[in-house]
N, C-alpha and C. Protein backbone atom coordinates (compact mmCIF):
# COMPACT_ATOMS: atom_id res chain seq x y z
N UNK A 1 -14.58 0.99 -4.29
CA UNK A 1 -14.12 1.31 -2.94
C UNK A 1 -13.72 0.05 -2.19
N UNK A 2 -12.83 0.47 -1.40
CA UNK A 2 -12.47 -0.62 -0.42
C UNK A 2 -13.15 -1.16 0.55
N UNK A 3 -13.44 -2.69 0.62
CA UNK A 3 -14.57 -3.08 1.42
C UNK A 3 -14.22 -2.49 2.86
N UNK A 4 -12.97 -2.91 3.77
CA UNK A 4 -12.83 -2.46 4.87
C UNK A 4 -12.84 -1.34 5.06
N UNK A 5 -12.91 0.23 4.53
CA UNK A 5 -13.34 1.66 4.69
C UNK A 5 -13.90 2.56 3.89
N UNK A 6 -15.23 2.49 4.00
CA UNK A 6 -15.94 3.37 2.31
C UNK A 6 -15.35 4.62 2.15
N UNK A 7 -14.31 5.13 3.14
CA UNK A 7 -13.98 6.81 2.51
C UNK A 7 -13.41 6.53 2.19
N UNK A 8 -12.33 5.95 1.64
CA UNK A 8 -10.99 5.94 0.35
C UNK A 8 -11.23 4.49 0.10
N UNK A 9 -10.42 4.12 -1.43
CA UNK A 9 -9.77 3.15 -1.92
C UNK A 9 -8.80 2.47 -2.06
N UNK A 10 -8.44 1.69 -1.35
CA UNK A 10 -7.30 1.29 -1.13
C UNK A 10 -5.94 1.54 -1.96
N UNK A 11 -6.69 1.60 -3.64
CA UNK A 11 -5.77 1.82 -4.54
C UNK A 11 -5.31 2.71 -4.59
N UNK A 12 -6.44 4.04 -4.45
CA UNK A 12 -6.01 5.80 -4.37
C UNK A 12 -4.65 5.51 -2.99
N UNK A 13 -5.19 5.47 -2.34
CA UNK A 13 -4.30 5.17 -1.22
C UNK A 13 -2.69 4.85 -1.18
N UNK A 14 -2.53 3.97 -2.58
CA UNK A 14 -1.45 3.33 -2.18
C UNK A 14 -0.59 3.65 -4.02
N UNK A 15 -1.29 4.85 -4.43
CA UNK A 15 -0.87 4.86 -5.65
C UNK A 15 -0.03 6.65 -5.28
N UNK A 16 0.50 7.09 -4.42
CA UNK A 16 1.63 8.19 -3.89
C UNK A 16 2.50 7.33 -3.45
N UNK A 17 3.77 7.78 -4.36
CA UNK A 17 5.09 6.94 -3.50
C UNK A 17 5.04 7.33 -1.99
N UNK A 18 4.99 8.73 -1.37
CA UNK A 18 5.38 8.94 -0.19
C UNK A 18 4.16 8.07 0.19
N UNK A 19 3.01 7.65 0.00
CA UNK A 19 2.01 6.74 1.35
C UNK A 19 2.57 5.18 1.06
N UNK A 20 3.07 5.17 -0.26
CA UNK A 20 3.98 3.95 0.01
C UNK A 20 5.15 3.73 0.45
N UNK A 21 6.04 4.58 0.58
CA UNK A 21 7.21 4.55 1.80
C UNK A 21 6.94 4.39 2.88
N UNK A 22 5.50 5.20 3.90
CA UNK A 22 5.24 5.23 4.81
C UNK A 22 4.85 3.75 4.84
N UNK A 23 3.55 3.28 3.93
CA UNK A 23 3.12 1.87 4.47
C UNK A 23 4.81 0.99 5.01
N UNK A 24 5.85 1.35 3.70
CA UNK A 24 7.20 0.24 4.09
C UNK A 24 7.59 0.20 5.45
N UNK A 25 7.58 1.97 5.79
CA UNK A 25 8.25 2.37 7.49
C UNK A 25 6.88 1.43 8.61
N UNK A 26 6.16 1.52 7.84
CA UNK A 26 5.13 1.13 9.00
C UNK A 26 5.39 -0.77 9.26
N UNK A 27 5.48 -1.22 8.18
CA UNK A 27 5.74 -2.35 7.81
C UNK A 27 6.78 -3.11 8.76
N UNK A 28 8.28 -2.29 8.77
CA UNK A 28 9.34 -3.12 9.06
C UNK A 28 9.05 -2.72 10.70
N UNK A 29 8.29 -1.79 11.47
CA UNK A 29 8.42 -1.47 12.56
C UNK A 29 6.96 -2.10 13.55
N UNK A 30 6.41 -2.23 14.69
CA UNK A 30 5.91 -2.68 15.44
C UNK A 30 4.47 -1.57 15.46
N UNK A 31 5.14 0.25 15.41
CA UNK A 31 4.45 1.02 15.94
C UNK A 31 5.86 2.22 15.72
N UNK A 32 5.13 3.53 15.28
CA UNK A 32 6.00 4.37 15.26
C UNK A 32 5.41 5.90 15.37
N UNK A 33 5.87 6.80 16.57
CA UNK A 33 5.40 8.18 16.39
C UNK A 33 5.23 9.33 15.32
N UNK A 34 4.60 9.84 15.14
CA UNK A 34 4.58 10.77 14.21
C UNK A 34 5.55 11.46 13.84
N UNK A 35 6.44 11.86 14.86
CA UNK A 35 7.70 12.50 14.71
C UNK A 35 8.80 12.06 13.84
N UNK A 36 8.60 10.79 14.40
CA UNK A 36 9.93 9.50 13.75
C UNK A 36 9.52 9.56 12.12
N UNK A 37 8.39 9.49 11.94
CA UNK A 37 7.75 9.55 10.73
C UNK A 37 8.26 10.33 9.85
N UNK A 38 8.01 11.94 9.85
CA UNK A 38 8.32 12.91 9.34
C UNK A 38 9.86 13.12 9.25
N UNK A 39 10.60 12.68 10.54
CA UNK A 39 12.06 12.53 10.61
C UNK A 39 12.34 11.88 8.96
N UNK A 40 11.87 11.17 8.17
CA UNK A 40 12.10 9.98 7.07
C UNK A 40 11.95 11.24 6.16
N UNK A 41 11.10 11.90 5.75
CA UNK A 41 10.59 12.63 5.01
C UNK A 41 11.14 13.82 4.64
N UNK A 42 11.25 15.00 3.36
CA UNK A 42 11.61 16.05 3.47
C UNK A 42 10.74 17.34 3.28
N UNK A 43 9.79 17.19 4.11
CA UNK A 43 8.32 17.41 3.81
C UNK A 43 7.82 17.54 6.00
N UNK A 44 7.16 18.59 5.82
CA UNK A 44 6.54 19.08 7.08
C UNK A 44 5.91 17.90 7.92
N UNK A 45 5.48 18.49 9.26
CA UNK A 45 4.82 17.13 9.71
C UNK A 45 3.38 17.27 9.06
N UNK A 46 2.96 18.40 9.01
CA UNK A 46 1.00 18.73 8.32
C UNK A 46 0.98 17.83 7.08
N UNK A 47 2.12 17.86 6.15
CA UNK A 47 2.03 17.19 5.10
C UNK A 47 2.25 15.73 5.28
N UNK A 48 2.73 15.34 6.06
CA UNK A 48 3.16 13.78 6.70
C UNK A 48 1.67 13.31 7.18
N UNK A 49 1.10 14.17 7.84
CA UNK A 49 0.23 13.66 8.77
C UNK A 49 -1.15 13.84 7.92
N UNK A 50 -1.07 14.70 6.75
CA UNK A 50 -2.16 14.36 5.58
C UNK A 50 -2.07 12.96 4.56
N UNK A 51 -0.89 12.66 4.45
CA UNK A 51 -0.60 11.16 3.78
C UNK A 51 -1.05 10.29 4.38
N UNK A 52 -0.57 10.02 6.00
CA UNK A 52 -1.00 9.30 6.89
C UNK A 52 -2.73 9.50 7.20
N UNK A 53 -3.63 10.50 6.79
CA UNK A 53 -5.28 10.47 7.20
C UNK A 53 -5.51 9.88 5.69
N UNK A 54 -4.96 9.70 4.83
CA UNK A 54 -5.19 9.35 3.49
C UNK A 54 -5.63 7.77 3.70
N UNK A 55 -4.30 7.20 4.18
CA UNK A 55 -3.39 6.06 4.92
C UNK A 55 -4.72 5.16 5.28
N UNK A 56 -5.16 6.02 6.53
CA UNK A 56 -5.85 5.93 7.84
C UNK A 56 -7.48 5.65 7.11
N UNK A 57 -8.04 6.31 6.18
CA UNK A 57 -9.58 6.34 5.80
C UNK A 57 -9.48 5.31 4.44
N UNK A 58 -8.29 4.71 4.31
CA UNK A 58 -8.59 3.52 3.47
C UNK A 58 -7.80 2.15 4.36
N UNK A 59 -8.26 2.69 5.80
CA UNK A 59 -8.09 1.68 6.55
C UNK A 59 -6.57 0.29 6.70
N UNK A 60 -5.48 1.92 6.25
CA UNK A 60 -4.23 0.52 6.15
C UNK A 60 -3.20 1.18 7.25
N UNK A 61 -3.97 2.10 8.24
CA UNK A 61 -2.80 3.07 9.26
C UNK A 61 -4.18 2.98 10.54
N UNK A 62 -3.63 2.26 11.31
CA UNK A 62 -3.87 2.72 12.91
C UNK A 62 -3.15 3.62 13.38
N UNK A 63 -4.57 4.50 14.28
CA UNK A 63 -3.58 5.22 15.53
C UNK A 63 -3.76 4.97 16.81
N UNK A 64 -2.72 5.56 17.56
CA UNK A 64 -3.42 5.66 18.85
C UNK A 64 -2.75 6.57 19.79
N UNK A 65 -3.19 7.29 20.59
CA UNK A 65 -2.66 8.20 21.47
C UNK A 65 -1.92 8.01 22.59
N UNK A 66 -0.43 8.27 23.15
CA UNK A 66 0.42 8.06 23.77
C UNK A 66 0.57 9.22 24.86
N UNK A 67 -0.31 9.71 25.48
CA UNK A 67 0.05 10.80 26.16
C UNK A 67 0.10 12.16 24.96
N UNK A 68 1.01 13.10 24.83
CA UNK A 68 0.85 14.08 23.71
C UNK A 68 0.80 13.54 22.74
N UNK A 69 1.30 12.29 22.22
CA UNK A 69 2.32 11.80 21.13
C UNK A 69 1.11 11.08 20.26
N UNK A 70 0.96 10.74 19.13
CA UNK A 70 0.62 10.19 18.12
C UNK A 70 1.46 8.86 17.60
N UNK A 71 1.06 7.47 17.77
CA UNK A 71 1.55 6.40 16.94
C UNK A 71 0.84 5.97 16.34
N UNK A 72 1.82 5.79 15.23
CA UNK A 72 0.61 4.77 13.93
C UNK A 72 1.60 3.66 13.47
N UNK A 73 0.19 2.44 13.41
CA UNK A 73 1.06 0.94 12.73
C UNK A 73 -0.16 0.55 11.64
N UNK A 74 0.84 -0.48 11.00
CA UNK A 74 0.25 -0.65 9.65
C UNK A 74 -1.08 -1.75 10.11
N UNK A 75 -2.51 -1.58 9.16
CA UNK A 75 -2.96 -2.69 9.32
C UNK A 75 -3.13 -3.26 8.09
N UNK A 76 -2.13 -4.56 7.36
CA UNK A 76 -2.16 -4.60 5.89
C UNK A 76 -3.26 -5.65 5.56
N UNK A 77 -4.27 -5.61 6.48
CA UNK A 77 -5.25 -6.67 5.05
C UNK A 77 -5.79 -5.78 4.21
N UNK A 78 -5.82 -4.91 4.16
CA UNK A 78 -6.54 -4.12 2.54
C UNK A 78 -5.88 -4.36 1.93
N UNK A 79 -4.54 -4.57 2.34
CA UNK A 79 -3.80 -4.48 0.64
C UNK A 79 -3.89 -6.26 0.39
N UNK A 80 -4.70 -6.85 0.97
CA UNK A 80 -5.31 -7.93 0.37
C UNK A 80 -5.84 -8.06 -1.13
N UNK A 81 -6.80 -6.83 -1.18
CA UNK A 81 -7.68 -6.57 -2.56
C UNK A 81 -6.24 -6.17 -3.16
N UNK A 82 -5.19 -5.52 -3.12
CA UNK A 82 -4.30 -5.46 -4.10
C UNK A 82 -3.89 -6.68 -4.51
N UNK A 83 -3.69 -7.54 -3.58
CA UNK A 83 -2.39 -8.66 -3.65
C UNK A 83 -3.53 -9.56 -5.03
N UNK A 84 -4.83 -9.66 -4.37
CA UNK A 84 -5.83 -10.34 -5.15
C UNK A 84 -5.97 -10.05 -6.98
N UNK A 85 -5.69 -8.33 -7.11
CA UNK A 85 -6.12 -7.93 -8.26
C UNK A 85 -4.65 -7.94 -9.05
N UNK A 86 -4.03 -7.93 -8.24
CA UNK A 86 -2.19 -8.18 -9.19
C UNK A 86 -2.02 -9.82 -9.24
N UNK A 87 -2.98 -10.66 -8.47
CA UNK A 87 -2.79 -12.17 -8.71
C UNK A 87 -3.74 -12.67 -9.99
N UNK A 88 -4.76 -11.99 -10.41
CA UNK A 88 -5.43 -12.12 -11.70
C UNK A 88 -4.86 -11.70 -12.39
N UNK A 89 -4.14 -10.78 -12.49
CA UNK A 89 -3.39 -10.73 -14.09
C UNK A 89 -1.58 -10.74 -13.93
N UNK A 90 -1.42 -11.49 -13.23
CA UNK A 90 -0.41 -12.58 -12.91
C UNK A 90 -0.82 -13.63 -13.61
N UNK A 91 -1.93 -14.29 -13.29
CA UNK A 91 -2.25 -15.47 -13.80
C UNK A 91 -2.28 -15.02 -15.51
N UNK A 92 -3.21 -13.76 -15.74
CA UNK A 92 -3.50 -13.64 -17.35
C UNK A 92 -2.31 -13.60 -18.02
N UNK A 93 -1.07 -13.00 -17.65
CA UNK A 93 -0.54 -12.81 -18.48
C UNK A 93 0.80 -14.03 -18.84
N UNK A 94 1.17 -14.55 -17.50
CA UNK A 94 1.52 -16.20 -17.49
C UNK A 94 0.68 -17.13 -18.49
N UNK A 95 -0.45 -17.22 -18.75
CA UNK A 95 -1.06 -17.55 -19.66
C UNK A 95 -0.82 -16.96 -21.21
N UNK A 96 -0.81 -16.08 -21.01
CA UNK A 96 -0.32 -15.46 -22.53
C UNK A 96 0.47 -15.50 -23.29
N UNK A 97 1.71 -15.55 -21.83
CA UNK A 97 3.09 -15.93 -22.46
C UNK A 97 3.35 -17.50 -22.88
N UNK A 98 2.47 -18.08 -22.13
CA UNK A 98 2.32 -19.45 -22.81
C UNK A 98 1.84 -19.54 -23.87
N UNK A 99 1.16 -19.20 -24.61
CA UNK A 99 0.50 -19.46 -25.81
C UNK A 99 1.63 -18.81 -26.65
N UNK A 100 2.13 -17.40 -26.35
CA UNK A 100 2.63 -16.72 -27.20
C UNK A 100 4.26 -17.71 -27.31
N UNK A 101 4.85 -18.37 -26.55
CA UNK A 101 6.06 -19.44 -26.59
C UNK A 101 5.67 -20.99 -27.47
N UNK A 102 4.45 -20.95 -27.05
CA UNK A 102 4.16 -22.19 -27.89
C UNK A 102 3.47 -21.47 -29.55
N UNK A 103 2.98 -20.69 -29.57
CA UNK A 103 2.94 -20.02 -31.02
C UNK A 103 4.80 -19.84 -31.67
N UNK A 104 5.63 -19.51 -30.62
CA UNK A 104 6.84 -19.30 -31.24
C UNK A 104 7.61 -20.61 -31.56
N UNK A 105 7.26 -21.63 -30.78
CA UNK A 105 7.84 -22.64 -31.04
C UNK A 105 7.23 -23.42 -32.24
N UNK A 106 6.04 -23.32 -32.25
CA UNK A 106 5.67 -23.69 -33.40
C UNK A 106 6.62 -23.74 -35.11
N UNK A 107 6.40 -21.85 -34.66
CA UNK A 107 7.04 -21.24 -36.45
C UNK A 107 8.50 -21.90 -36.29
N UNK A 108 9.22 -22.26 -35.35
CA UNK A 108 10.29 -23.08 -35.70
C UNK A 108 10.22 -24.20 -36.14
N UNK A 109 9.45 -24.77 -36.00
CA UNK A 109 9.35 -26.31 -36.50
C UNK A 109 9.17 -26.07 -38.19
């Protein structure tokens, strides 16, 4: 589980393309209504706004209330633990390919 919210995992979270489109929309924008949201989508707002509580309980979607209106912005340090666990086997496999180039260069000699 994800340290910053024990009800989801960051990974569950971010492993649906649509909660990863949304994180992108959330990303390039400041703050955006629910409406605008679903506007992106070809899919209801109930179903928008279940991606987004997905979003929200692995702690990578703020909200906040605007009068009737609903906005949500991204908060991306969780996807810290991603950036962290794709930088270890970044490193492993950069390593691998080294050995496996210098094993190839070898059999040429």
């Amino acid at each position: 589980m994800s340290e910053n919210n024990p009800l989801r995992d960051v990974f569950d979270a971010i492993a649906d393309p649509t909660r990863r489109q949304l994180i992108q929309l959330l990303a390039e924008a400041d703050e955006i209504p629910l409406h605008e949201l679903t506007a992106q989508f070809q899919m209801g707002r109930t179903a928008v706004s279940k991606h987004l509580t997905i979003l929200k309980e692995a702690g990578l979607v703020l909200d906040r209330k605007v009068g009737r209106e609903t906005r949500f912005r991204l908060n991306a340090s969780p996807l810290r633990e991603v950036q962290d666990w794709v930088a270890f086997y970044s490193k492993f496999w950069s390593a691998n390919m080294l050995r496996l180039n210098q094993l190839l260069m070898e059999e040429e000699e």
